[in-house]
N, C-alpha and C. Protein backbone atom coordinates (compact mmCIF):
# COMPACT_ATOMS: atom_id res chain seq x y z
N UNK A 1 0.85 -1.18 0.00
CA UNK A 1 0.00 0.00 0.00
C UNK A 1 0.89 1.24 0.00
N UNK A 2 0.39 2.17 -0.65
CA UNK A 2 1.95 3.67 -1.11
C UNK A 2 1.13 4.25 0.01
N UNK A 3 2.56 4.86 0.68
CA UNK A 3 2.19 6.09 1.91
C UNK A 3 1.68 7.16 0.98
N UNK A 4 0.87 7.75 1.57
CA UNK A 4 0.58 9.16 1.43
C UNK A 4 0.51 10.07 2.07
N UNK A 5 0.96 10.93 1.38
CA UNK A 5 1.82 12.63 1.89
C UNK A 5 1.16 13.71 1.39
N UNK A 6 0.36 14.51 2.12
CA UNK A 6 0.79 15.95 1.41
C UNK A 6 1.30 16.81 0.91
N UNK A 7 1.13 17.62 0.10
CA UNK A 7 2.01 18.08 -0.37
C UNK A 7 2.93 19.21 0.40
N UNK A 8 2.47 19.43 1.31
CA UNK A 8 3.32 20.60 2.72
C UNK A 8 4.48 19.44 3.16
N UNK A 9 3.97 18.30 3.51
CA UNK A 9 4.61 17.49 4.40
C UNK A 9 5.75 16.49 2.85
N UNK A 10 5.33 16.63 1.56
CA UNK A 10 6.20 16.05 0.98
C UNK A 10 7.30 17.35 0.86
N UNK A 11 7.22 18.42 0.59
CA UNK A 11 8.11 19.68 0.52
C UNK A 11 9.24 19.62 1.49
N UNK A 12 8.76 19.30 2.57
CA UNK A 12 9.56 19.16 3.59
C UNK A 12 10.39 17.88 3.81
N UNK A 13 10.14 16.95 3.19
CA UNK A 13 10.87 15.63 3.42
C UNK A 13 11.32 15.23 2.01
N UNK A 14 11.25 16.30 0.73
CA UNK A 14 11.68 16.07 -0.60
C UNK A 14 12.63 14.32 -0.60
N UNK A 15 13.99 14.94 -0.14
CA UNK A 15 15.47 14.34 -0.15
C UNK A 15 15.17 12.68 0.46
N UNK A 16 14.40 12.44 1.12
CA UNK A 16 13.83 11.52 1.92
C UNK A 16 12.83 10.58 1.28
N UNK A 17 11.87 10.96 0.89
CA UNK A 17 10.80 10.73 0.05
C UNK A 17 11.43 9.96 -1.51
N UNK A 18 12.47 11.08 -1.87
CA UNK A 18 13.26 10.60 -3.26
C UNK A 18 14.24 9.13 -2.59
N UNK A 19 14.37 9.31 -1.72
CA UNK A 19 15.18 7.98 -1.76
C UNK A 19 14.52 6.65 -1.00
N UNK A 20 13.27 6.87 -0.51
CA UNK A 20 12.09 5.79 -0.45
C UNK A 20 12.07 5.31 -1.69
N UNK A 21 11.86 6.12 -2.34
CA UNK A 21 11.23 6.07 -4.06
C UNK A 21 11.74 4.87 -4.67
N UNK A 22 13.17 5.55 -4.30
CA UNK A 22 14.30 4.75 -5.56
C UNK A 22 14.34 3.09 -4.31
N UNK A 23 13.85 3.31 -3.41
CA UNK A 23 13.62 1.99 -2.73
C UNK A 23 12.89 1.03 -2.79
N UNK A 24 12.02 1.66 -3.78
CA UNK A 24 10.70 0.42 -4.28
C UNK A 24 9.44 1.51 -3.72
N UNK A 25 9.48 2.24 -2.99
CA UNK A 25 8.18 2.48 -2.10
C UNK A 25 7.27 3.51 -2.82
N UNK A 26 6.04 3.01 -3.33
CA UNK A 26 5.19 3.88 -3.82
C UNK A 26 4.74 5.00 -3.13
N UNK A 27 4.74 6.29 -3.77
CA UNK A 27 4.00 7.36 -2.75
C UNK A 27 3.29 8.20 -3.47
N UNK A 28 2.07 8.72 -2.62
CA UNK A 28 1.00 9.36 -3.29
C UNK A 28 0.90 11.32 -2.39
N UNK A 29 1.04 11.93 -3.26
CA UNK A 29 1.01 13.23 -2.89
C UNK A 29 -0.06 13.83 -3.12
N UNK A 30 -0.66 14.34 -1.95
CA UNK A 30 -1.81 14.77 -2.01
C UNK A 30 -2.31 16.38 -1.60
N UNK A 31 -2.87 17.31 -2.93
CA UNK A 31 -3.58 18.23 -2.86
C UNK A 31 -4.58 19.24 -2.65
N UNK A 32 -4.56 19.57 -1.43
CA UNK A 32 -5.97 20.14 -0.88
C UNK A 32 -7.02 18.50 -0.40
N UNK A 33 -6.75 17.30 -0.09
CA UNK A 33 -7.21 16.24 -0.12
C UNK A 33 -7.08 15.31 -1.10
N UNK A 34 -7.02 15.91 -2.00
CA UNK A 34 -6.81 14.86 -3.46
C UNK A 34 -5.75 14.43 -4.03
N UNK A 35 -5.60 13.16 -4.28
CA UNK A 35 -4.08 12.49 -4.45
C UNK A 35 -4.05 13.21 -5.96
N UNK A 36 -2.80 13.52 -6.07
CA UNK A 36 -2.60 14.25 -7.50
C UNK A 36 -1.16 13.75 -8.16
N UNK A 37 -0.15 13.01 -7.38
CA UNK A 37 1.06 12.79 -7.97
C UNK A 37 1.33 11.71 -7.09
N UNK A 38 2.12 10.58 -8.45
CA UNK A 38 2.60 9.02 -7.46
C UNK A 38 4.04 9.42 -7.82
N UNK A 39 4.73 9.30 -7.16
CA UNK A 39 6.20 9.13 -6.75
C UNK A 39 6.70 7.71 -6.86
N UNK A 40 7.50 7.23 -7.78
CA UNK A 40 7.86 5.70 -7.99
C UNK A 40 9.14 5.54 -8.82
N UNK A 41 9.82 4.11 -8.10
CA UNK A 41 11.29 4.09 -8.66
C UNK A 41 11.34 3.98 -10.40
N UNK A 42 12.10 4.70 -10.57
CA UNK A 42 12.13 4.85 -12.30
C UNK A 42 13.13 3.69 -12.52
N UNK A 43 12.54 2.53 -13.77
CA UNK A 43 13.08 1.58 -14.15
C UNK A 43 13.03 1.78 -15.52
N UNK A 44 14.55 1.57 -15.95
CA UNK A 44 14.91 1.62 -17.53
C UNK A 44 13.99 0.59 -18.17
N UNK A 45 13.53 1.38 -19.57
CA UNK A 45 12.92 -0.20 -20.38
C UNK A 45 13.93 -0.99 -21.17
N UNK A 46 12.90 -2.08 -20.90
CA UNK A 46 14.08 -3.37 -21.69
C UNK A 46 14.05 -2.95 -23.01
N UNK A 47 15.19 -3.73 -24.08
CA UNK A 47 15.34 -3.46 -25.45
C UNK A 47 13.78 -3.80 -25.78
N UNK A 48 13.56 -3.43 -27.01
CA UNK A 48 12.91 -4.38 -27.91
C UNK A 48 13.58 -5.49 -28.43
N UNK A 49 13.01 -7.17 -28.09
CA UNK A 49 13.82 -8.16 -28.18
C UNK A 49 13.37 -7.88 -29.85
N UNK A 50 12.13 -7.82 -30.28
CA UNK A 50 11.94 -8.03 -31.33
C UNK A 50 12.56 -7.54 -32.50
N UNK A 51 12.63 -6.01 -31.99
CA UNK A 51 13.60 -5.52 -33.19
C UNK A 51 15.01 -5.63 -33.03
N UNK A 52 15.70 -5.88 -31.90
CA UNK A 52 17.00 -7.06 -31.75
C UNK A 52 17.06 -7.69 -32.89
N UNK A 53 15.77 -8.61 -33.18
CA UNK A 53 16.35 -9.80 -33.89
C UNK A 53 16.79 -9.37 -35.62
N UNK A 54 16.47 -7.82 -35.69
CA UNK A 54 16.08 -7.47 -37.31
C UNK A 54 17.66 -6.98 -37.39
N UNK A 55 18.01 -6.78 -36.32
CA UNK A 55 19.07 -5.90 -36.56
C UNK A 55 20.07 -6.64 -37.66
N UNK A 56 20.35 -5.62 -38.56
CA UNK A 56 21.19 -6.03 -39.89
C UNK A 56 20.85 -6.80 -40.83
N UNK A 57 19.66 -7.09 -40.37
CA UNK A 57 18.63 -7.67 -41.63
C UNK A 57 17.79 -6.90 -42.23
N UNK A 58 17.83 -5.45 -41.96
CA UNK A 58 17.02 -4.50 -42.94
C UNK A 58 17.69 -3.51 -43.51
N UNK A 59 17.20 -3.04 -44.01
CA UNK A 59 18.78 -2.28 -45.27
C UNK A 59 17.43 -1.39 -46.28
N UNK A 60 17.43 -0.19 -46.18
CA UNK A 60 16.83 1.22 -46.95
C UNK A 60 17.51 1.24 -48.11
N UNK A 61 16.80 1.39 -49.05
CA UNK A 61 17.48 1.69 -50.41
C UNK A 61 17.88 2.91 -50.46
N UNK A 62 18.72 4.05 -51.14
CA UNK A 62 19.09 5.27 -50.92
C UNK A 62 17.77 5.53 -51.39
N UNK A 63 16.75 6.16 -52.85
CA UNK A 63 16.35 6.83 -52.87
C UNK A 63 14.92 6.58 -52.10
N UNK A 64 15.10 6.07 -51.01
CA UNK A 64 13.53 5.53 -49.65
C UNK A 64 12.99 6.82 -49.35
N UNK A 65 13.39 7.95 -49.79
CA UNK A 65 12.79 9.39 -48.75
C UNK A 65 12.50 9.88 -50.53
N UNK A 66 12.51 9.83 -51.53
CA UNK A 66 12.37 10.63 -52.80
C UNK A 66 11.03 9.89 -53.47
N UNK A 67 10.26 10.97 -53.70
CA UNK A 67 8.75 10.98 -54.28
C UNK A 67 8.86 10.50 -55.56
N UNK A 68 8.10 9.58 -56.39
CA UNK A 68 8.03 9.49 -57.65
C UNK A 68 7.15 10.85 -58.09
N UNK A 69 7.87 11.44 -59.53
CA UNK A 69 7.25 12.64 -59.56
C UNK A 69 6.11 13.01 -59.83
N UNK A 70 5.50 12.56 -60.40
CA UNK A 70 3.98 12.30 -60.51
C UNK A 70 3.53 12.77 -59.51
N UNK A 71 4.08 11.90 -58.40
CA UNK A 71 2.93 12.12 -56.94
C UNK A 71 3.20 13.15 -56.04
N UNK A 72 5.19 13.73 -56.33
CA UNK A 72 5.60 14.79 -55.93
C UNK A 72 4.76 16.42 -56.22
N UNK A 73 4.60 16.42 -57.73
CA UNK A 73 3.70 17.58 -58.42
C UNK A 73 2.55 17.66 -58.01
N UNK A 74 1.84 16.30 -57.30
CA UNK A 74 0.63 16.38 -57.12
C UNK A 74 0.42 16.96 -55.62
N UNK A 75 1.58 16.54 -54.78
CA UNK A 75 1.72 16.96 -53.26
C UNK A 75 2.00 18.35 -53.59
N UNK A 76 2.65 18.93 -54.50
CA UNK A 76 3.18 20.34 -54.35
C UNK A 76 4.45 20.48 -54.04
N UNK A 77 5.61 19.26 -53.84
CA UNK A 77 6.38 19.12 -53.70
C UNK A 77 7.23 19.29 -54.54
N UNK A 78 7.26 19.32 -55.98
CA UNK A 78 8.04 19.94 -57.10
C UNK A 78 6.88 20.15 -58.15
N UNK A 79 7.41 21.12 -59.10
CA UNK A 79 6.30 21.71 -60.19
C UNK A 79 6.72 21.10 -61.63
């Protein structure tokens, strides 16, 4: 269950609070009565395994970003 704090009483225990945090410990800061902000340890995301597996198996042709012109003239993109 995350402690909850006000926000007077989190101001005052900032330095403290931040290192609960990074301890696992959920916390809920609360505004005039109303919980308004959770405080929680920030965990890096994992890779994408999936696009791991592509790596160096996909390959852009150079002209991948250039309009056939037809459809360029029609975007307004050349006249």
């Amino acid at each position: 269950m995350p402690t909850v704090l006000s926000l007077s009483e989190a101001k005052a225990e900032f330095a403290e609070i931040v290192e609960r945090a990074s301890l696992g410990e959920d916390i809920i800061i609360t505004r005039m009565g109303r919980a308004t902000v959770r405080i929680t340890r920030f965990e890096s995301a994992s890779p994408n395994r999936c696009l791991v597996l592509l790596e160096g198996k996909i390959r852009l042709v150079d002209e991948f970003d250039e309009w056939p012109e037809d459809i360029a003239r029609h975007l307004g993109i050349r006249r």
